[in-house]
Protein backbone atom coordinates (compact mmCIF):
# COMPACT_ATOMS: atom_id res chain seq x y z
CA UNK A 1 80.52 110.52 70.83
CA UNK A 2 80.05 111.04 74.42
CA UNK A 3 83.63 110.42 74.96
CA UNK A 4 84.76 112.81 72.50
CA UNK A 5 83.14 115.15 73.93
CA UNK A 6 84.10 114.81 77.35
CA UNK A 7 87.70 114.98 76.29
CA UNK A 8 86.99 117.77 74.12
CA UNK A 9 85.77 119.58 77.50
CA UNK A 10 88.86 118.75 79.51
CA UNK A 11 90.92 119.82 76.38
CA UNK A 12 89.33 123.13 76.71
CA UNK A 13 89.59 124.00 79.93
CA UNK A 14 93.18 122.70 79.88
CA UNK A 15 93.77 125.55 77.12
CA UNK A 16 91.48 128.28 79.44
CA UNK A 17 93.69 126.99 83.03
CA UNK A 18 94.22 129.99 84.05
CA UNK A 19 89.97 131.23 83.82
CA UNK A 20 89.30 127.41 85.08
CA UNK A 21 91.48 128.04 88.31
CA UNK A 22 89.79 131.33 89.37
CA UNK A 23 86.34 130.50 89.11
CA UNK A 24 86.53 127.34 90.47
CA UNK A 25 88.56 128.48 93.43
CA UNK A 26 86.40 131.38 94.06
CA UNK A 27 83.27 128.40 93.81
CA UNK A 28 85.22 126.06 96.20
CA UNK A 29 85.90 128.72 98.64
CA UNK A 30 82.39 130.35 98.72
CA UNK A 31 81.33 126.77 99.22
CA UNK A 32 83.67 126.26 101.80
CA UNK A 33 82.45 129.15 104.08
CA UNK A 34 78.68 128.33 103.73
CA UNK A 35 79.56 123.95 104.27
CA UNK A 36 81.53 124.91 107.48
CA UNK A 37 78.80 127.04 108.67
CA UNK A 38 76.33 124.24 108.14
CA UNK A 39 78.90 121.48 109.31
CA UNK A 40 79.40 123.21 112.47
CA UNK A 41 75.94 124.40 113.33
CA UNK A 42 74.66 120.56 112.80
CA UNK A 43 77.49 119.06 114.90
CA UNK A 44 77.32 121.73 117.72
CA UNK A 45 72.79 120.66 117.68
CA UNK A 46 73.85 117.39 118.02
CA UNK A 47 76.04 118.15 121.04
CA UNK A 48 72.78 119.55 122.65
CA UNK A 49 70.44 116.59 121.74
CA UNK A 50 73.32 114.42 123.41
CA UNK A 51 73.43 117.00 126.71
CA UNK A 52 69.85 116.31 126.62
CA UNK A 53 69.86 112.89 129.01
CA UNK A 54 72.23 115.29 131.59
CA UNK A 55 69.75 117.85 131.92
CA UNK A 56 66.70 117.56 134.66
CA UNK A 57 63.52 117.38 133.79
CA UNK A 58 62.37 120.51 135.08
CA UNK A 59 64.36 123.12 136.55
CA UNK A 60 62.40 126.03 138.53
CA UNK A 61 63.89 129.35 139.16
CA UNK A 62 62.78 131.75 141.22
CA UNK A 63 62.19 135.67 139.50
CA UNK A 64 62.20 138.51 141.44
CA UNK A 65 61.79 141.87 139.17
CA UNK A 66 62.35 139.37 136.04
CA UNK A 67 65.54 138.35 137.51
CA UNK A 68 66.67 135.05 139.07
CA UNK A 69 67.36 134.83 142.56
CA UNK A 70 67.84 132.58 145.07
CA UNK A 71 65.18 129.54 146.06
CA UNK A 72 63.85 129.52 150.10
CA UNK A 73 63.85 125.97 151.54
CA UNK A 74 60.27 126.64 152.68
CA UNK A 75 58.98 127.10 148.76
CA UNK A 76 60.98 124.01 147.38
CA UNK A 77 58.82 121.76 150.02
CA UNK A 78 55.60 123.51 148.23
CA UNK A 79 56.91 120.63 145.21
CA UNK A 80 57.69 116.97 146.85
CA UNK A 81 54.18 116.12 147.21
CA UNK A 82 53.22 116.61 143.68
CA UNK A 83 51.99 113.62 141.38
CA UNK A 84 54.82 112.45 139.00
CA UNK A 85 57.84 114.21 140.75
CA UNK A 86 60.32 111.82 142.05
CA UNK A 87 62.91 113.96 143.44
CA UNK A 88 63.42 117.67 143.71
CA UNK A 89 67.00 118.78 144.17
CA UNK A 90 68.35 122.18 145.38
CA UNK A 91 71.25 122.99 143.33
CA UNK A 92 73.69 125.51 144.15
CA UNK A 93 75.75 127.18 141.55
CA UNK A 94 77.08 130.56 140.03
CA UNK A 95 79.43 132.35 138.22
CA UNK A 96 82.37 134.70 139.48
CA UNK A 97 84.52 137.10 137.53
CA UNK A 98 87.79 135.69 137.75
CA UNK A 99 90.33 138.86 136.61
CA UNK A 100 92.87 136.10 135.28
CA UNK A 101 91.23 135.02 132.50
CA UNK A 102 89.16 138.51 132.29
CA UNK A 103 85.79 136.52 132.15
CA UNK A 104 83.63 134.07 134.83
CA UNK A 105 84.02 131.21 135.75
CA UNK A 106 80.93 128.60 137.02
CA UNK A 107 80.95 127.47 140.64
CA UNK A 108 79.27 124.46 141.32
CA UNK A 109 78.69 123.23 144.74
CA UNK A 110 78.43 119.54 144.98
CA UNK A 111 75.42 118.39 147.10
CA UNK A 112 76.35 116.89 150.73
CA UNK A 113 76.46 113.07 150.24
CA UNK A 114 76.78 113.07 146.37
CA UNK A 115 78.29 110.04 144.63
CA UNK A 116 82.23 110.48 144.19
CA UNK A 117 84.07 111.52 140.58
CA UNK A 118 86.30 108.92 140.43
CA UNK A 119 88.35 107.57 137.28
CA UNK A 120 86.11 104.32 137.08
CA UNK A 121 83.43 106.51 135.37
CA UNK A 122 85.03 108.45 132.94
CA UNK A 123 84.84 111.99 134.90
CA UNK A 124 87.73 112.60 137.04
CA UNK A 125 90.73 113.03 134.43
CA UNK A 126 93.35 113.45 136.85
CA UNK A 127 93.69 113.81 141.16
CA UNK A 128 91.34 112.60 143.42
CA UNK A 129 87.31 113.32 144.35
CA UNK A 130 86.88 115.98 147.29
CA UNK A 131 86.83 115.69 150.81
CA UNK A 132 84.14 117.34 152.64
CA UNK A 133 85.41 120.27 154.09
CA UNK A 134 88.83 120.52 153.27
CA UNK A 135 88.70 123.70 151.06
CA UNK A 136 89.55 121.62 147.63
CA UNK A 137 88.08 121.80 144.13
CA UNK A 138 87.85 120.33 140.69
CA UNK A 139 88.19 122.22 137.56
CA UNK A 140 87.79 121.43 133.77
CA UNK A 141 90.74 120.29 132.12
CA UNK A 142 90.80 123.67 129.94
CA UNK A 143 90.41 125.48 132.73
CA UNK A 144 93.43 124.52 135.09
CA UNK A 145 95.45 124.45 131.45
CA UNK A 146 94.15 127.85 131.09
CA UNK A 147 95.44 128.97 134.55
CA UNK A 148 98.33 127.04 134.35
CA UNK A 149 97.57 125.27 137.95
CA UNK A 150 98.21 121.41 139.09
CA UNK A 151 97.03 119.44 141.76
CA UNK A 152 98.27 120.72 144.93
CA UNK A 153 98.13 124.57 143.80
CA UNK A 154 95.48 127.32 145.92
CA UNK A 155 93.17 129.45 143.94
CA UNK A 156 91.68 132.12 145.44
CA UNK A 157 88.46 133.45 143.67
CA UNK A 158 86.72 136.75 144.24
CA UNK A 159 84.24 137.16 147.36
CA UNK A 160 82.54 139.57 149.44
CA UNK A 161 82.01 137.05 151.81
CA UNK A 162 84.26 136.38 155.11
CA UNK A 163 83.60 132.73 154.92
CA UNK A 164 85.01 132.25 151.85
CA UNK A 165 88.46 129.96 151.54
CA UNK A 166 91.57 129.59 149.37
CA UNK A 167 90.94 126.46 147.62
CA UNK A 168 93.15 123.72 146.39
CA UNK A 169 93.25 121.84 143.29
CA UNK A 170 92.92 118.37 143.76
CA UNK A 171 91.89 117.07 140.77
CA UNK A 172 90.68 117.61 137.05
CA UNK A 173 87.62 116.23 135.44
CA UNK A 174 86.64 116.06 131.43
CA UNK A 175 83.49 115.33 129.93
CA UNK A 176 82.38 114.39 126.57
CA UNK A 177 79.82 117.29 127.01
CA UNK A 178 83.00 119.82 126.54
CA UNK A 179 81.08 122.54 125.42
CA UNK A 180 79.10 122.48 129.06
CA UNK A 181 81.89 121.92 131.19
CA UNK A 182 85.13 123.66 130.01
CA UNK A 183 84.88 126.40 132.55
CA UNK A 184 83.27 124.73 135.64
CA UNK A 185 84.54 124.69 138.65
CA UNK A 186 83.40 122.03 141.27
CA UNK A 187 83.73 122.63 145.26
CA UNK A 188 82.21 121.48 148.44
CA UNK A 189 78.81 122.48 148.65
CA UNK A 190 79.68 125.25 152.06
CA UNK A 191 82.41 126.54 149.73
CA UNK A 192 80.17 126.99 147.00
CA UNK A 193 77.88 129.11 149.23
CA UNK A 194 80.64 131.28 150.85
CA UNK A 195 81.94 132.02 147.13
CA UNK A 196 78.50 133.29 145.84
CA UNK A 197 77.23 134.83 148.93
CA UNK A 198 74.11 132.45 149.30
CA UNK A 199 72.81 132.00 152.95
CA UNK A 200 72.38 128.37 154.42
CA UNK A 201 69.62 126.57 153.01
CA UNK A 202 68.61 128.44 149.78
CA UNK A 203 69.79 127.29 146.44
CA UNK A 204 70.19 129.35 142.91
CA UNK A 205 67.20 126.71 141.23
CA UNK A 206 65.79 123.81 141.73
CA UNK A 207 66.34 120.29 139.67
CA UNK A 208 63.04 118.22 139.62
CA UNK A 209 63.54 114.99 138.56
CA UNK A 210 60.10 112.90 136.97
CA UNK A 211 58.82 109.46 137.31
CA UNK A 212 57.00 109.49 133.90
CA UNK A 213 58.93 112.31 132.04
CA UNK A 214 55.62 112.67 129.43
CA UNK A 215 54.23 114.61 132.19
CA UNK A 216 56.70 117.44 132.23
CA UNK A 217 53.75 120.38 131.19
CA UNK A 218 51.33 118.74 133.40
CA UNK A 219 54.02 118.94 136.39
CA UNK A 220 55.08 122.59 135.20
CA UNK A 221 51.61 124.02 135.19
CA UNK A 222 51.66 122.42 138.60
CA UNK A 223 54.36 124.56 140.00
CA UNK A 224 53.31 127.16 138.63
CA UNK A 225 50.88 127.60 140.59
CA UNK A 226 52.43 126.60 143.61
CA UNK A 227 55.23 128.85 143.26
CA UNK A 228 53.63 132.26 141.92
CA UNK A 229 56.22 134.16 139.34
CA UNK A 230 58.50 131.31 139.28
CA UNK A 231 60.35 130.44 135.68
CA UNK A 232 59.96 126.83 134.66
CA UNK A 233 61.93 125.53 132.43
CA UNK A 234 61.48 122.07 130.43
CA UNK A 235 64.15 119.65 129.29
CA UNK A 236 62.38 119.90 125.65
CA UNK A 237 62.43 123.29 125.99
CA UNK A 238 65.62 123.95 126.50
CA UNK A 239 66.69 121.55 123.58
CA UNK A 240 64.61 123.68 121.19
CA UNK A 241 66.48 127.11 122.28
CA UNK A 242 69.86 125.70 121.89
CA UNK A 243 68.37 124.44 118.40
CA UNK A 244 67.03 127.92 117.78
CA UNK A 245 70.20 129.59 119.04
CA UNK A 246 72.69 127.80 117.02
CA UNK A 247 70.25 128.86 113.80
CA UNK A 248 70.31 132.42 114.63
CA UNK A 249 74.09 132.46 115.10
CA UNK A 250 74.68 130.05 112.02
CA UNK A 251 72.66 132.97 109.73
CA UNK A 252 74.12 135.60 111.27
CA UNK A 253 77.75 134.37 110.68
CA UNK A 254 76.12 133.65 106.53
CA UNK A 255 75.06 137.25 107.13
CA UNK A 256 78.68 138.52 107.55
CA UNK A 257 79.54 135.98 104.87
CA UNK A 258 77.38 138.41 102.29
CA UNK A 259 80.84 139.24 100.57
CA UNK A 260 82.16 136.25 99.71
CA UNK A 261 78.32 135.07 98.70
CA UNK A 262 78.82 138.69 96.40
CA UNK A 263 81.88 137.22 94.85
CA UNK A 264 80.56 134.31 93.51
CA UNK A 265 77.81 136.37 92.15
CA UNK A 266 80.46 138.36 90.19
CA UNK A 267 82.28 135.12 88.84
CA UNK A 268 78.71 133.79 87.75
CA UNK A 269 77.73 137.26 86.10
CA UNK A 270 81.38 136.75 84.59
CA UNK A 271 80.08 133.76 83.21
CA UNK A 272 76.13 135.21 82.12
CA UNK A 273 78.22 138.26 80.10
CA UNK A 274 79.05 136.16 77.25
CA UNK A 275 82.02 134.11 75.90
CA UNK A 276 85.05 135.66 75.04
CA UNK A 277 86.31 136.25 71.05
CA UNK A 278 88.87 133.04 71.43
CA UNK A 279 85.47 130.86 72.47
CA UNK A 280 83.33 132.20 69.50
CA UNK A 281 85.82 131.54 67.34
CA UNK A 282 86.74 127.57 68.52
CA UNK A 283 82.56 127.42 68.56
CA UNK A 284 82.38 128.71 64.92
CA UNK A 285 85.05 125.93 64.11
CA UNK A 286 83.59 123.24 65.89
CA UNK A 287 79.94 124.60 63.95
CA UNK A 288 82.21 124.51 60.19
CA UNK A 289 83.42 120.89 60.50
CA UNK A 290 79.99 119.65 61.30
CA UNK A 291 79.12 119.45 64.75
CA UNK A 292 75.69 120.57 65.55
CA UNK A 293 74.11 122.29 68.02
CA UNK A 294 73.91 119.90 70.01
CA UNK A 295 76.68 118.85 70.29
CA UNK A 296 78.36 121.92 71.03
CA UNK A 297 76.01 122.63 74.05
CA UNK A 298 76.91 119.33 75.28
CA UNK A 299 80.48 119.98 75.10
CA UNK A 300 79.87 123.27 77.14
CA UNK A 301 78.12 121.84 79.78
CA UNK A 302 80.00 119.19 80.57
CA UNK A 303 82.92 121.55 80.28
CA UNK A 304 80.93 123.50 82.90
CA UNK A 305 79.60 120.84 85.33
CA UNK A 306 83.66 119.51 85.28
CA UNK A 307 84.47 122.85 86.91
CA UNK A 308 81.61 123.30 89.35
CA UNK A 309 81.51 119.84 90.62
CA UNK A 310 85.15 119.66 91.37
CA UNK A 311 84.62 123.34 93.15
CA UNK A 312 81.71 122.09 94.77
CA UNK A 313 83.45 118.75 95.98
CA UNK A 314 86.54 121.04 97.18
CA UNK A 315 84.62 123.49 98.82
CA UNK A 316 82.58 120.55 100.90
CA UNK A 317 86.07 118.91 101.81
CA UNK A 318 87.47 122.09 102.91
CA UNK A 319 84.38 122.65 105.51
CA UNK A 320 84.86 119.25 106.26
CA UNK A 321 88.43 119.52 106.90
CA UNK A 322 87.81 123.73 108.49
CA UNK A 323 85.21 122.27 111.19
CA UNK A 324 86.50 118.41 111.81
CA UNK A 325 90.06 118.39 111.52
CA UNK A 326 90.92 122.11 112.73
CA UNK A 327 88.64 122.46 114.96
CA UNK A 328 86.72 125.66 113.37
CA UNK A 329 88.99 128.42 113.95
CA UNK A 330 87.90 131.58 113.54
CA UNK A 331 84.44 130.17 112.94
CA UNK A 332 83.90 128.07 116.49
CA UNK A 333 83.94 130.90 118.94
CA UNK A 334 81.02 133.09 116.80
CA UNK A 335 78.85 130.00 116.99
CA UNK A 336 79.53 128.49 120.17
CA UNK A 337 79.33 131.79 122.28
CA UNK A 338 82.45 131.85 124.67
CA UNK A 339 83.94 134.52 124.97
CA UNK A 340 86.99 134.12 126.86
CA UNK A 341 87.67 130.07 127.31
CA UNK A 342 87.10 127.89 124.34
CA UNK A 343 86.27 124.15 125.21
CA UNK A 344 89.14 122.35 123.04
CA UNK A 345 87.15 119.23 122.49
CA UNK A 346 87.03 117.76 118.95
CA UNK A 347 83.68 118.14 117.25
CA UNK A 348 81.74 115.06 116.56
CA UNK A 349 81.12 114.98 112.79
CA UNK A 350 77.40 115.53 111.69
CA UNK A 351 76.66 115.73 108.14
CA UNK A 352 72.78 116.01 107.00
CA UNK A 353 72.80 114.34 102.98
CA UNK A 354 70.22 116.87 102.27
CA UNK A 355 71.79 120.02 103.32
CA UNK A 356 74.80 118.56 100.90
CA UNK A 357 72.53 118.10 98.40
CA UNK A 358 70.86 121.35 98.99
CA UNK A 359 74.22 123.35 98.86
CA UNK A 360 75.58 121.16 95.75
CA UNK A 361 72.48 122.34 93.67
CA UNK A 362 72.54 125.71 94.85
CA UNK A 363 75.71 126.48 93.56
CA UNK A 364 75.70 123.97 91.18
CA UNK A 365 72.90 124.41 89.17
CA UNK A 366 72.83 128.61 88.57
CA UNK A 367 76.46 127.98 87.69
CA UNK A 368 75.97 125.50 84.83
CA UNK A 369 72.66 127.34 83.78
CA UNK A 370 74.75 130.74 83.39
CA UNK A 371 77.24 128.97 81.58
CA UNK A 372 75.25 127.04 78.65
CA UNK A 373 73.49 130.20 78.03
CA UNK A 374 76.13 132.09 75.99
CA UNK A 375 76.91 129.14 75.14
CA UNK A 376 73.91 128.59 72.93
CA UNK A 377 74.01 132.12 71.50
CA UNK A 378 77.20 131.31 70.45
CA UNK A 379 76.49 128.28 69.01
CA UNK A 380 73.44 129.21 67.07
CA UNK A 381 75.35 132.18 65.55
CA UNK A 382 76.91 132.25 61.87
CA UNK A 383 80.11 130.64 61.97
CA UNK A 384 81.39 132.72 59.12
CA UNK A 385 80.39 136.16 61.00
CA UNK A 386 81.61 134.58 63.88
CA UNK A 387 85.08 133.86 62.56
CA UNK A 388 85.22 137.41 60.49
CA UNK A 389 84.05 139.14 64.21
């Protein structure tokens, strides 16, 4: 019996192809939009969590009228001596409006005596590392693609300051942390301070790195106060506001997606308004030759869950395929936050069961409920009055 009415089902929405294509293509797509958001939002979290084992422990700006600024020599010795804190490194870094691409760029100095980028490790994509004083930098593989340069071409970025060089390319480097490197550019640390304008000897923050990393709030409070009005920032704080900031943008991109969430309101209210006169009639049949109630509901619904699950499976592989495979576009830059140079890296797929689960019975379940309902009034309605109607 099961069978019979399963074939039934697919019999009828062969008949109704036309009705069957809309609504499930308006399902799929709705599904599509929300599964992409999701896809994307989970993927670009666990981009962070994997940035995580880059970041410092600590990192200590300095604030002067709520604004960063640059970090004395004399205060970071205030913060070797304290308990837990195995190194504390000046970093120098910045960004500079660079009129070719219309947006900045970030300057990174690379700290006298640093261990080379070389191929061995993964980093340097193509080139060579730096030599100390010779005016040369790295950039990001999107970058120099970006600005069209090789190695062996001069850039010459923005500065106020007279000891600022021409530099030349030398190299490119890549990471598998994309989204944090795209736009970087790496120089000697002396260029790096002509370029931003920072005197000898201060530095834009300060990297603290901890012996037992369990400590971090302990150390914090610490510096604190030591350094009055300094901004301390934790590793597992910072993973929680990239967490938080990827939800905000993920519901605000839903937000914007209120129209298309409309539209498959109207399709379901298309569904809640009743069945049409060709319906009643093939009900009142089916109730005249002696299927029951039952029967008939059954027949609905599965004629109903055939066309929401295969929307609902579409919609999920056309995230899949909108986020994965294409790389999010249109979608990618409202979530990721660019706004000028896009990391191209592929996105590493995340997919959380439950959130499937959660958006399969969303959309799902109201869909098949909506359906049976006229369904039933149709069903439990004279099949004479229904035929003569």
């Amino acid at each position: 019996m099961k069978g019979s009415l399963l074939a039934h089902a697919l019999g009828a929405l062969a008949r109704r192809k036309a009705r069957s294509i809309a609504l499930g293509g308006g399902l799929a797509f709705a599904v599509a939009l929300v599964a992409a958001v999701l896809f994307l939002t989970e993927s670009l979290r666990a981009e962070a969590e994997r940035a995580r084992d880059a970041h410092p422990d600590i990192v200590v700006q300095k604030l002067v009228g709520g604004r960063p600024t640059t970090i004395p020599a004399s205060e970071r010795a205030k913060l070797g001596d304290i308990p837990s804190v195995r190194e504390v490194t000046p970093r120098v870094w910045g960004y500079i409006f660079l009129p070719a691409l219309q947006g900045n760029v970030t300057v990174v100095g690379a700290p006298r005596g640093a261990a080379p980028i070389s191929v061995a490790n993964g980093v340097l994509h193509s080139g060579r590392d730096l030599s100390p004083g010779a005016h040369e930098m790295i950039a990001g593989v999107d970058l120099a693609h970006f600005l069209g340069m090789l190695p062996g071409d001069e850039l010459g970025l923005p500065s106020a300051d007279p000891r600022a060089h021409a530099m030349k390319l030398v190299g490119t480097f890549k990471s598998s942390l994309d989204l944090w490197t795209a736009d970087v550019i790496l120089c000697d640390e002396d260029d790096a301070r002509a370029l931003l304008g920072l005197p000898e000897g201060d530095a834009t923050d300060i990297a603290v790195t901890l012996a037992n990393p369990a400590e971090a709030r302990v150390v914090a409070a610490t510096i604190v106060e030591r350094l009055p009005g300094a901004r301390v920032i934790e590793r597992d704080l910072l993973e929680r506001v990239y967490h938080l900031s990827y939800g905000r943008r993920a519901g605000l991109v839903l937000g914007a997606s209120i129209p298309a969430i409309l539209a498959l309101l109207v399709l379901a209210w298309d569904r809640a308004s009743g069945v049409g006169g060709d319906e009643r009639r093939e009900i009142a049949i089916l109730k005249a030759v002696g299927w029951s109630t039952g029967d008939v509901l059954w027949a609905k619904l599965l004629e109903s869950i055939l066309v929401g699950a295969l929307a609902t499976a579409l919609g999920l592989l056309l995230g899949y395929a909108w986020v994965f495979w294409l790389g999010a576009p249109g979608l990618r830059p409202a979530l990721v936050g660019w706004s000028v140079l896009y990391p191209r890296a592929s996105l590493t797929p995340v997919v959380d069961v439950a959130q499937l689960l959660g958006v399969t019975v969303a959309v799902l379940g109201p869909f098949v409920l909506l359906s049976v309902v006229p369904a039933w009034r149709a069903a439990t309605a004279d099949p004479l009055e229904s035929m003569r109607s």
